[in-house]
PDB file of N, CA and C in Angstrom:
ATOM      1  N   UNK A   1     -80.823 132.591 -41.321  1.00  0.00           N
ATOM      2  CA  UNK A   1     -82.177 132.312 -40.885  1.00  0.00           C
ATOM      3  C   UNK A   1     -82.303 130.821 -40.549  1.00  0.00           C
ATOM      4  N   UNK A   2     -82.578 130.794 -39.208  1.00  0.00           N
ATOM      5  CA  UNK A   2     -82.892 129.632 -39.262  1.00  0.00           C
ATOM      6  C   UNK A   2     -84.457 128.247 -39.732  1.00  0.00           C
ATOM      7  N   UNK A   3     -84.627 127.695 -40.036  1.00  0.00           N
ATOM      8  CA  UNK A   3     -85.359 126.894 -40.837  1.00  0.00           C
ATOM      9  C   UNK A   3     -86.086 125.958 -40.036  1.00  0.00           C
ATOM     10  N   UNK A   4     -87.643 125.568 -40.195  1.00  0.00           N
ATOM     11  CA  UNK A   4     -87.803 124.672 -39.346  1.00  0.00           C
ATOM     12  C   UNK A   4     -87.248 123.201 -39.632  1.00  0.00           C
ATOM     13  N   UNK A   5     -86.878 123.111 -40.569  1.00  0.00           N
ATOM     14  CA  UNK A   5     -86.064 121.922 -40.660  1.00  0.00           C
ATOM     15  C   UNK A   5     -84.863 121.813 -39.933  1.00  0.00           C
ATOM     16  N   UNK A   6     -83.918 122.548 -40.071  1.00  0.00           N
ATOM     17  CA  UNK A   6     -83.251 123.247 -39.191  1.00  0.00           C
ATOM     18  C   UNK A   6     -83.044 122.897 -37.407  1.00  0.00           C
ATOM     19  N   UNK A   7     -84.635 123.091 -37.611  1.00  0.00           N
ATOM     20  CA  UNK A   7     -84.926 123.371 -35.749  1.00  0.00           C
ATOM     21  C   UNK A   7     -85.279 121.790 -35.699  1.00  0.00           C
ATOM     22  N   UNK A   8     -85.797 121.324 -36.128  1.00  0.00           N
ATOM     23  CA  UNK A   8     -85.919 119.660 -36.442  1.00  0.00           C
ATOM     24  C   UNK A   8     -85.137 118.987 -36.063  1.00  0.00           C
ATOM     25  N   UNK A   9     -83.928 119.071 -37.275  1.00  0.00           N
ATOM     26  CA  UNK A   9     -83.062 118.235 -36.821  1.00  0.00           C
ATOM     27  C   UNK A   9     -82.244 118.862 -35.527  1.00  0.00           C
ATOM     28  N   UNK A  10     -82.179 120.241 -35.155  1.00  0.00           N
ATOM     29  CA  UNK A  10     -81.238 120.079 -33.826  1.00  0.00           C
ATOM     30  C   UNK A  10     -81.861 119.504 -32.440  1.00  0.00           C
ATOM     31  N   UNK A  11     -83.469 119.630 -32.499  1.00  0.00           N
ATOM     32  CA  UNK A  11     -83.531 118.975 -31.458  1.00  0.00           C
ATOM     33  C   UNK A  11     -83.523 117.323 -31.480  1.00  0.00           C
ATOM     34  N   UNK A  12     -83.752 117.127 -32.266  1.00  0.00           N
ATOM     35  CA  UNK A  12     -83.247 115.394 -32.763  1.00  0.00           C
ATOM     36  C   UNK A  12     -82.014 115.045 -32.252  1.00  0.00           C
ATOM     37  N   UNK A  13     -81.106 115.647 -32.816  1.00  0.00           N
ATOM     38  CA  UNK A  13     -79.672 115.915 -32.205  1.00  0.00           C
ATOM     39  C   UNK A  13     -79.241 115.759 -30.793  1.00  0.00           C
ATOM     40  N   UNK A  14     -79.965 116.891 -30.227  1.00  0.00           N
ATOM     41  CA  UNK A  14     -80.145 117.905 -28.831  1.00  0.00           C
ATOM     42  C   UNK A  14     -80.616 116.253 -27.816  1.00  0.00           C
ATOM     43  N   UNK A  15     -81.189 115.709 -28.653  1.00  0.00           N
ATOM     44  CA  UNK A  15     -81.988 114.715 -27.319  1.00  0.00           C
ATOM     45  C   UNK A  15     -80.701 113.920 -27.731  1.00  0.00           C
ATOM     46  N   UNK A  16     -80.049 113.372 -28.180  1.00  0.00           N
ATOM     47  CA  UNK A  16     -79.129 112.251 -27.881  1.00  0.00           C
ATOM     48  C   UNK A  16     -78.117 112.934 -26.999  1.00  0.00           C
ATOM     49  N   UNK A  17     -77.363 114.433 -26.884  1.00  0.00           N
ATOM     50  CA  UNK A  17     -77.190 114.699 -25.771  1.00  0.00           C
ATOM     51  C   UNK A  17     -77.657 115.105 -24.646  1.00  0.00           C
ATOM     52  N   UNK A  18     -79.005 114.626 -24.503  1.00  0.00           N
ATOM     53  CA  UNK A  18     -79.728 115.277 -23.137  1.00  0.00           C
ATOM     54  C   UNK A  18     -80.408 114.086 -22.374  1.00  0.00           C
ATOM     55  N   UNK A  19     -80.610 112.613 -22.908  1.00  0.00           N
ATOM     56  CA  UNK A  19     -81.136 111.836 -22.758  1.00  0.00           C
ATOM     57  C   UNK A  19     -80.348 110.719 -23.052  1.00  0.00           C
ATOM     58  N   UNK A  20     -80.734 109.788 -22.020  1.00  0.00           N
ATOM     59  CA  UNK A  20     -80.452 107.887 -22.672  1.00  0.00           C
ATOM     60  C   UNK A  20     -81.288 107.343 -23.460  1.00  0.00           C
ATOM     61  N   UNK A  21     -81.098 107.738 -24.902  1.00  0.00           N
ATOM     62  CA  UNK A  21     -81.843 107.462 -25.519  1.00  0.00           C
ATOM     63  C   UNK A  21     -82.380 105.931 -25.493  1.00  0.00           C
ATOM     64  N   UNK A  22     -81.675 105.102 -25.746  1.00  0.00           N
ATOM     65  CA  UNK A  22     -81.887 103.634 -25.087  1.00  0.00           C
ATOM     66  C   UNK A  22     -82.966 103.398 -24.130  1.00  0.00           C
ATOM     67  N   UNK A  23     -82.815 104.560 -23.068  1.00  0.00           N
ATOM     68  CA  UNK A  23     -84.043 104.438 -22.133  1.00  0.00           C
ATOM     69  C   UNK A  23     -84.943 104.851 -22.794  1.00  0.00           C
ATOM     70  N   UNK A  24     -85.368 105.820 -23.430  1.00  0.00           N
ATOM     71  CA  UNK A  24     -85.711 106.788 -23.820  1.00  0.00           C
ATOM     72  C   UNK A  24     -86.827 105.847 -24.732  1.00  0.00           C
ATOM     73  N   UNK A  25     -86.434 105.010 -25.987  1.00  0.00           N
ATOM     74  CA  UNK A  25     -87.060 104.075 -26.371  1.00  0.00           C
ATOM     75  C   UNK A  25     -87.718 102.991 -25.479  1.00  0.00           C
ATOM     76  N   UNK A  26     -87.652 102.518 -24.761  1.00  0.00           N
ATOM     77  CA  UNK A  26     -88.209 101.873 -23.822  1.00  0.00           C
ATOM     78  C   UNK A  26     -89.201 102.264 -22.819  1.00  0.00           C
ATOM     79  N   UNK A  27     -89.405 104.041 -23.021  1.00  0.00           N
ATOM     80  CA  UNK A  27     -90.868 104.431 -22.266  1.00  0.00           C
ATOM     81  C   UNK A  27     -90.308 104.741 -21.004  1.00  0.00           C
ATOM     82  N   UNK A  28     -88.883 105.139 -20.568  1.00  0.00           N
ATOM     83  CA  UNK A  28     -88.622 105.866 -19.745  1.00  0.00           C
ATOM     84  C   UNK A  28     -87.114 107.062 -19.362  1.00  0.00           C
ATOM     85  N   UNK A  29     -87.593 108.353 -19.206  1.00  0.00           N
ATOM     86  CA  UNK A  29     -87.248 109.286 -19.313  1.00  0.00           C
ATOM     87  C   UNK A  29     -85.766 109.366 -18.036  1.00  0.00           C
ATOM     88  N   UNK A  30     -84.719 109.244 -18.843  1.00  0.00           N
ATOM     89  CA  UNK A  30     -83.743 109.232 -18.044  1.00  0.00           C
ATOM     90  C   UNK A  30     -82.761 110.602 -19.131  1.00  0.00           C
ATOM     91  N   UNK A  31     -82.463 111.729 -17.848  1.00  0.00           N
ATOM     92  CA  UNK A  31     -81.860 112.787 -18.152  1.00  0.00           C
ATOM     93  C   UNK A  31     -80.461 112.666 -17.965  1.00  0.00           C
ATOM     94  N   UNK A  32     -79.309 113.179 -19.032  1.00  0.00           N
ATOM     95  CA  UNK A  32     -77.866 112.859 -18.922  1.00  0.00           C
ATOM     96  C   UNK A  32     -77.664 114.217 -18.482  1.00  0.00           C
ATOM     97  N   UNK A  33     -77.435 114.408 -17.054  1.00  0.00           N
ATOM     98  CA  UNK A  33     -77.126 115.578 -16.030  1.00  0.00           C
ATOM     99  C   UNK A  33     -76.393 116.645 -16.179  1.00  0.00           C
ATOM    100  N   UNK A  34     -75.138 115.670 -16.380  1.00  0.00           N
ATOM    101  CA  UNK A  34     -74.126 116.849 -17.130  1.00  0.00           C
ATOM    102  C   UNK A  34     -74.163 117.424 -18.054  1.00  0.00           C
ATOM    103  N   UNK A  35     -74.518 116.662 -19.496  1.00  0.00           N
ATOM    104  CA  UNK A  35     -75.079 117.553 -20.727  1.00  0.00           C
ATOM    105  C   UNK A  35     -76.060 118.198 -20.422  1.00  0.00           C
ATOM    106  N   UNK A  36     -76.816 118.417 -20.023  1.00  0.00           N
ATOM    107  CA  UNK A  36     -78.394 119.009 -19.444  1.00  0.00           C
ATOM    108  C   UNK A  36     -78.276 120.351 -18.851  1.00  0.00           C
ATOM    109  N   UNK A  37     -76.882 120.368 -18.070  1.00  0.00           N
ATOM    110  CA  UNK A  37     -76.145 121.419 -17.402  1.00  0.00           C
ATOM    111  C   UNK A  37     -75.357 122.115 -18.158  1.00  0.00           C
ATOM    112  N   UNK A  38     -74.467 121.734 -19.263  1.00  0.00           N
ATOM    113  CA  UNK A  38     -73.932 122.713 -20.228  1.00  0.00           C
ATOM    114  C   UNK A  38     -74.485 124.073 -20.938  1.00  0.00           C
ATOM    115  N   UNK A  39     -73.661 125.305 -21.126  1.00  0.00           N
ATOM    116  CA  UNK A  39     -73.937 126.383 -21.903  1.00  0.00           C
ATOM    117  C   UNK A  39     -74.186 125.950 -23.508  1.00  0.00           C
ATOM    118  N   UNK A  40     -74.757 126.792 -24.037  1.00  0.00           N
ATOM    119  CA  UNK A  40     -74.614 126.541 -25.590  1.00  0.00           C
ATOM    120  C   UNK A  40     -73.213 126.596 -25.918  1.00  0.00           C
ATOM    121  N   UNK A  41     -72.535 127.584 -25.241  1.00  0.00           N
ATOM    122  CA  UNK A  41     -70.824 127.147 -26.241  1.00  0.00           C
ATOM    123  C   UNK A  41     -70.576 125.749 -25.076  1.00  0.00           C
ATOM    124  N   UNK A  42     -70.573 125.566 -24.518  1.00  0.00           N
ATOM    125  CA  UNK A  42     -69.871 124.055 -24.089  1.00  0.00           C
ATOM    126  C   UNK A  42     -70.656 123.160 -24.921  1.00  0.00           C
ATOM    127  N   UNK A  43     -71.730 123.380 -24.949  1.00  0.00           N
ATOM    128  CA  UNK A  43     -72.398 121.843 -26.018  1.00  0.00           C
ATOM    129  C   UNK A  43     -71.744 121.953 -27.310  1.00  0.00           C
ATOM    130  N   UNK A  44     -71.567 123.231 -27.997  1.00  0.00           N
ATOM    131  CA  UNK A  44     -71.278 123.530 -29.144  1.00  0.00           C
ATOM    132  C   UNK A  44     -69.808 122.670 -29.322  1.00  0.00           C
ATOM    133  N   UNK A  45     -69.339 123.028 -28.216  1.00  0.00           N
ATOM    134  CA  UNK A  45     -67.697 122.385 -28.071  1.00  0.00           C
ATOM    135  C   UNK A  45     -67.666 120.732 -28.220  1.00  0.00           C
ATOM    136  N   UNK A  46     -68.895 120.022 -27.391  1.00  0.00           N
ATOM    137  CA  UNK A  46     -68.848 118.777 -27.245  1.00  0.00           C
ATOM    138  C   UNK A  46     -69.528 118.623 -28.904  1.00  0.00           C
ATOM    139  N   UNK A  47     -69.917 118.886 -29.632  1.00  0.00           N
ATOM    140  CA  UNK A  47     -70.560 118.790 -30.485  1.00  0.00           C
ATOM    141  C   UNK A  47     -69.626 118.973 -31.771  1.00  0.00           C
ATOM    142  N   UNK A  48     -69.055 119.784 -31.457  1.00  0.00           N
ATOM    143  CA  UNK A  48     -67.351 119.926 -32.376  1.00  0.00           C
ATOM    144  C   UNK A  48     -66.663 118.713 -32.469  1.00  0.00           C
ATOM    145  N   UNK A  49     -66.185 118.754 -31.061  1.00  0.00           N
ATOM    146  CA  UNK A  49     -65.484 117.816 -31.084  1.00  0.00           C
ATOM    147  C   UNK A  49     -65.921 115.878 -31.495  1.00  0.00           C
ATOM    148  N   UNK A  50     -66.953 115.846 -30.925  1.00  0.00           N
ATOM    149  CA  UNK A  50     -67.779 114.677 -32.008  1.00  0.00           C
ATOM    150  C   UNK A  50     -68.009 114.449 -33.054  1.00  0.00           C
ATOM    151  N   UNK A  51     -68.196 116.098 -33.634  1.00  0.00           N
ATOM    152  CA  UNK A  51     -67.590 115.809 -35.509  1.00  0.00           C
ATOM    153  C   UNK A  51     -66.492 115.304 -35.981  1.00  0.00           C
ATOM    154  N   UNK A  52     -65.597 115.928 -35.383  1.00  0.00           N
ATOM    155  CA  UNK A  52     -64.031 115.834 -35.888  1.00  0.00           C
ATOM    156  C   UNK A  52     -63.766 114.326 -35.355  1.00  0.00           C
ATOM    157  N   UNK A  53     -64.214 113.810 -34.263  1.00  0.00           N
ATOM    158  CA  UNK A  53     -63.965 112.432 -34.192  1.00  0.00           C
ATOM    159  C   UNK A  53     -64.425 111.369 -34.908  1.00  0.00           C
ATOM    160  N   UNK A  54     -65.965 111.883 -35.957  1.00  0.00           N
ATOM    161  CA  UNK A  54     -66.378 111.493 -36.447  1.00  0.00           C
ATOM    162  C   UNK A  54     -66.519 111.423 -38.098  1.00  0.00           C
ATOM    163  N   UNK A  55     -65.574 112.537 -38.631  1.00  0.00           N
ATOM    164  CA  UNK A  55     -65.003 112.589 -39.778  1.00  0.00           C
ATOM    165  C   UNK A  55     -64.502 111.736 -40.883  1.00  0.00           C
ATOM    166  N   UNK A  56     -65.469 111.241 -42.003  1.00  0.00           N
ATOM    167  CA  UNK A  56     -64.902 110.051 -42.970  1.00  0.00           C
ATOM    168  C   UNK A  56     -64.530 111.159 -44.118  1.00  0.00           C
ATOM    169  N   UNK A  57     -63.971 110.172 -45.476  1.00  0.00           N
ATOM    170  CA  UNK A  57     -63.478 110.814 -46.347  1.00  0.00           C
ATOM    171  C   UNK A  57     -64.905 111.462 -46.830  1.00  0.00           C
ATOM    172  N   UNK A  58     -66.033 110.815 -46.624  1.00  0.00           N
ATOM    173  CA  UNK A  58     -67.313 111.353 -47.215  1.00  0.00           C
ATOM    174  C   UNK A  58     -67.930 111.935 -46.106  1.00  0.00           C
ATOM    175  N   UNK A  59     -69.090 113.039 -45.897  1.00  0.00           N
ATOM    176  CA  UNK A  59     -69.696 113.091 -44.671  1.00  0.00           C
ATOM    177  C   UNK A  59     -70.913 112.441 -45.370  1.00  0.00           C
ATOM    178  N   UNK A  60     -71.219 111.509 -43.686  1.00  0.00           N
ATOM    179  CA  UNK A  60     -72.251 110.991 -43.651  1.00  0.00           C
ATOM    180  C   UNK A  60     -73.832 111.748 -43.243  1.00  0.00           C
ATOM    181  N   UNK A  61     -74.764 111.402 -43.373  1.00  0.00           N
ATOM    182  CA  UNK A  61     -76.029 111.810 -42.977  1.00  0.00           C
ATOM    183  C   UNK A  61     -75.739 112.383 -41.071  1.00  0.00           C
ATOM    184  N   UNK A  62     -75.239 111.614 -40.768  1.00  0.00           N
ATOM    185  CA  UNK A  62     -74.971 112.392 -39.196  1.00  0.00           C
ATOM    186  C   UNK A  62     -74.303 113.361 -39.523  1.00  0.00           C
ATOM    187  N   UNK A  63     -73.327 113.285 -40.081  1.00  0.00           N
ATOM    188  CA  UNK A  63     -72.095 114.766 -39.793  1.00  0.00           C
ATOM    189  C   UNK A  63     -72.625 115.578 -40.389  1.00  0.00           C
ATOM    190  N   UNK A  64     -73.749 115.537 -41.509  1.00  0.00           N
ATOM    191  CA  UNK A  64     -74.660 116.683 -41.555  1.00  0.00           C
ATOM    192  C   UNK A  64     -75.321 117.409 -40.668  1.00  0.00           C
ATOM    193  N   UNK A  65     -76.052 116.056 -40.292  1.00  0.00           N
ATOM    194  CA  UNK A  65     -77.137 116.967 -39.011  1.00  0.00           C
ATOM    195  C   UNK A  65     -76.432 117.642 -38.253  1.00  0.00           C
ATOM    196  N   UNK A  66     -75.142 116.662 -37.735  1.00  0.00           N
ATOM    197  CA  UNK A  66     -74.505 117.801 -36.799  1.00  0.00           C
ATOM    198  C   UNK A  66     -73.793 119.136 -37.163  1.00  0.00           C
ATOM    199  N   UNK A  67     -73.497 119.158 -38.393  1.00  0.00           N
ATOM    200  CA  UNK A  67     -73.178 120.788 -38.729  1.00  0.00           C
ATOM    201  C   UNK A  67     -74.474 121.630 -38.884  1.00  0.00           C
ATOM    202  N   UNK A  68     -75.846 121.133 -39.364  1.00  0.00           N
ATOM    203  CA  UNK A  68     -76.899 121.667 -39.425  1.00  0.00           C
ATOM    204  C   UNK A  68     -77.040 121.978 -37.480  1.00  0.00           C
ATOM    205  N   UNK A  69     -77.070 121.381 -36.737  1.00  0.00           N
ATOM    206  CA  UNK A  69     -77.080 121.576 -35.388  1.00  0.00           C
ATOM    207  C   UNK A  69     -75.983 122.373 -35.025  1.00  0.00           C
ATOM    208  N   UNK A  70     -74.796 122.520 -35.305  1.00  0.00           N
ATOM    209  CA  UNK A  70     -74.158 123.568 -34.717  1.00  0.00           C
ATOM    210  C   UNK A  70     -74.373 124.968 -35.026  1.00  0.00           C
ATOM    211  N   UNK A  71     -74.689 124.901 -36.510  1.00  0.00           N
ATOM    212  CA  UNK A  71     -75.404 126.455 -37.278  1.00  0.00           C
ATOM    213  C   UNK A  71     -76.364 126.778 -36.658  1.00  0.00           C
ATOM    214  N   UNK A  72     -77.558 125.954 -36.198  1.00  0.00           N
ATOM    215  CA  UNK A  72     -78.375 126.588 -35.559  1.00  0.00           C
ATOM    216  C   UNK A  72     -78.547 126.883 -34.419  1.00  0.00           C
ATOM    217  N   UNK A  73     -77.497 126.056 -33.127  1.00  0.00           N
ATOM    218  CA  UNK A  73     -76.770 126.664 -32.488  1.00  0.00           C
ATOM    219  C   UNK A  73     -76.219 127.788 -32.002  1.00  0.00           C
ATOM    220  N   UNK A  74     -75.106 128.140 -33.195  1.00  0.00           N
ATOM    221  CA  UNK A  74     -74.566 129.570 -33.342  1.00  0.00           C
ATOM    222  C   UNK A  74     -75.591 130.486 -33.628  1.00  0.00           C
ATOM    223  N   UNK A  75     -76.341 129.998 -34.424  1.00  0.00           N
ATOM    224  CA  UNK A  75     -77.592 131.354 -34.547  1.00  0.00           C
ATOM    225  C   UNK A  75     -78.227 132.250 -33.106  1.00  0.00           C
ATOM    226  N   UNK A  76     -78.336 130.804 -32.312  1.00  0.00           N
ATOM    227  CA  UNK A  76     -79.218 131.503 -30.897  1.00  0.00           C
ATOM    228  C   UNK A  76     -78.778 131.930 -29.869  1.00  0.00           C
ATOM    229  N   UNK A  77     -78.933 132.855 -29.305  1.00  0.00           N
ATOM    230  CA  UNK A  77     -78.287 133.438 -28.101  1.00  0.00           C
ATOM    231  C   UNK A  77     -78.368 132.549 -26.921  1.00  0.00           C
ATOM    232  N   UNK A  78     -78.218 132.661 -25.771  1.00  0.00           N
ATOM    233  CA  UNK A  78     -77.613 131.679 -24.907  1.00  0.00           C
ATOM    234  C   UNK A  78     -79.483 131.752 -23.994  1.00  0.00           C
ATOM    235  N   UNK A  79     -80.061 132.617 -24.152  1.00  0.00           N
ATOM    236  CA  UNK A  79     -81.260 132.900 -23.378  1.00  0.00           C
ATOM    237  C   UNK A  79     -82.340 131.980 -24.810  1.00  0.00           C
ATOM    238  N   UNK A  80     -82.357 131.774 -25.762  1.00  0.00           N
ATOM    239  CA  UNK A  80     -82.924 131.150 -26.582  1.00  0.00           C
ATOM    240  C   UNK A  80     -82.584 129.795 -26.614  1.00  0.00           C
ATOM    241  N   UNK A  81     -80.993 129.558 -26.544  1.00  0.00           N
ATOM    242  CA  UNK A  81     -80.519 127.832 -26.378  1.00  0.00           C
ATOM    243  C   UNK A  81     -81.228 127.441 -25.112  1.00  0.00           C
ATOM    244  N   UNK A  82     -81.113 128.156 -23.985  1.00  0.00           N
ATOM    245  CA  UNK A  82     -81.593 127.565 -22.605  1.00  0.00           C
ATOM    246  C   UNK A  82     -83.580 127.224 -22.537  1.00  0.00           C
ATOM    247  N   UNK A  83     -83.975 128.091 -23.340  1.00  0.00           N
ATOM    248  CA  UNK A  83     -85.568 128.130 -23.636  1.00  0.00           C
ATOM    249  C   UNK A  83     -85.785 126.828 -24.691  1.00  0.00           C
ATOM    250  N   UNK A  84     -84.808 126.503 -25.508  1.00  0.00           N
ATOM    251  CA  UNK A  84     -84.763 125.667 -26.433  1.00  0.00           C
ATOM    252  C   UNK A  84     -84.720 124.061 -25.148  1.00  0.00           C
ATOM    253  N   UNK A  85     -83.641 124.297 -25.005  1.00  0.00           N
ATOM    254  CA  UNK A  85     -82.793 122.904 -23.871  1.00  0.00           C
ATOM    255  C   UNK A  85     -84.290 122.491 -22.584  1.00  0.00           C
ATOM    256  N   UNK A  86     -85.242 123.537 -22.247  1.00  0.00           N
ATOM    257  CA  UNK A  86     -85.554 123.551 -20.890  1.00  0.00           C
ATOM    258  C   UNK A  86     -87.292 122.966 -21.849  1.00  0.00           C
ATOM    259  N   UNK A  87     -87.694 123.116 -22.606  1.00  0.00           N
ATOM    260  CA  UNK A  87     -88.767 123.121 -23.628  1.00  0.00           C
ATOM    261  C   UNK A  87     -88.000 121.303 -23.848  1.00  0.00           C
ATOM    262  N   UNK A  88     -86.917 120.789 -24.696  1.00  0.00           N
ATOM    263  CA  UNK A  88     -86.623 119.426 -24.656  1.00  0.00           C
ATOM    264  C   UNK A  88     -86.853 118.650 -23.378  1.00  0.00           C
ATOM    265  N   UNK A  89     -86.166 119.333 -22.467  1.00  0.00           N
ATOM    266  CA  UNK A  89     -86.048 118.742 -21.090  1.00  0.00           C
ATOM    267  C   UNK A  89     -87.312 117.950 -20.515  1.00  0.00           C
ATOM    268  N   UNK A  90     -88.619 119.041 -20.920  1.00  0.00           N
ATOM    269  CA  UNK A  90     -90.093 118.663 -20.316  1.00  0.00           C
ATOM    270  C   UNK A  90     -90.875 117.888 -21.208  1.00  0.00           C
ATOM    271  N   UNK A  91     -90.103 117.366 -22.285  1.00  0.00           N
ATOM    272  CA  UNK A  91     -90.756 116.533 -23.200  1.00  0.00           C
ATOM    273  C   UNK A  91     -90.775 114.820 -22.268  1.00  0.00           C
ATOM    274  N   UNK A  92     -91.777 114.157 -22.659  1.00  0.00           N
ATOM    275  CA  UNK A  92     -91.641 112.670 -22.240  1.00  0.00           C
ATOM    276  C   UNK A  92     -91.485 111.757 -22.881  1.00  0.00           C
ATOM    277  N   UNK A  93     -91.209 110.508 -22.920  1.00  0.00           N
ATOM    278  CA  UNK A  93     -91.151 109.958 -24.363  1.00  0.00           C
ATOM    279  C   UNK A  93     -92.353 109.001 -24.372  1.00  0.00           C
ATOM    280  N   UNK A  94     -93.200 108.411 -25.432  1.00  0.00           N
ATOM    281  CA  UNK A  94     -94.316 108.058 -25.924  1.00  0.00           C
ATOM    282  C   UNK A  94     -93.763 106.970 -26.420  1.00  0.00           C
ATOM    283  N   UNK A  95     -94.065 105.768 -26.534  1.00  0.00           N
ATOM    284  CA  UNK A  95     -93.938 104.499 -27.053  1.00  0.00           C
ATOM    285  C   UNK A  95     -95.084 104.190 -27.875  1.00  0.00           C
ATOM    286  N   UNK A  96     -94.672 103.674 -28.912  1.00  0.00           N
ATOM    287  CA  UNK A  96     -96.089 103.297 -29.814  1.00  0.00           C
ATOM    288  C   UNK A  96     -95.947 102.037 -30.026  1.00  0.00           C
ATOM    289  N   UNK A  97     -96.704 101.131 -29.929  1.00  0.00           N
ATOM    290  CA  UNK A  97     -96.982  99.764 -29.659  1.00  0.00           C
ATOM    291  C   UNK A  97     -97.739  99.359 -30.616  1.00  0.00           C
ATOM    292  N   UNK A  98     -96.551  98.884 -31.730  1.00  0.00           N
ATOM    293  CA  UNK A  98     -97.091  98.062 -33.202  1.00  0.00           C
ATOM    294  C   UNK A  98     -97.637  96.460 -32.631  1.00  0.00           C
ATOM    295  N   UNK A  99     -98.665  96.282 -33.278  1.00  0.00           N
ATOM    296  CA  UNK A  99     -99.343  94.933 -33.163  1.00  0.00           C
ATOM    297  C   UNK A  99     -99.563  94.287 -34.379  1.00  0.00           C
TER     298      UNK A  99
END
């Protein structure tokens, strides 16, 4: 079952491969094309493989999220990842301006 915590952190996740995040903080919406274009198993793959590159003797708070993001991943069918991905896609980003 998946969890809204769960769903939380994968789209948290989901936007560092779908976006420049860098831009992204700065109040403008720049889409990374090719990730944007991937199936759920190809992200799943790029997402693998970023663990394993990212592997210490301890896992860190990321290599969590990202196994929490691949589980929930695997949970969804490819017509639910794309409803998931296309729902991120139309998000904008909001800047909040501490004074």
């Amino acid at each position: 079952m998946i969890t809204e915590e769960m769903m939380t952190t994968t789209e948290m996740i989901l936007m560092t491969y779908l976006f420049e995040i860098d831009e992204w903080l700065k109040d403008k919406k720049i889409i990374q094309q090719q990730q944007a274009q991937l199936t759920k198993e190809e992200l799943v793959t790029v997402i693998k493989n970023d663990l394993i590159m990212l592997q210490a003797d301890q896992a860190t708070d990321y290599e969590k999220e990202l196994q929490t993001t691949l589980k929930t991943l695997e949970s969804l069918s490819e017509a639910q990842f794309q409803k998931m991905k296309l729902d991120l896609l139309s998000w904008e980003p909001t800047v909040k301006h501490v004074n």
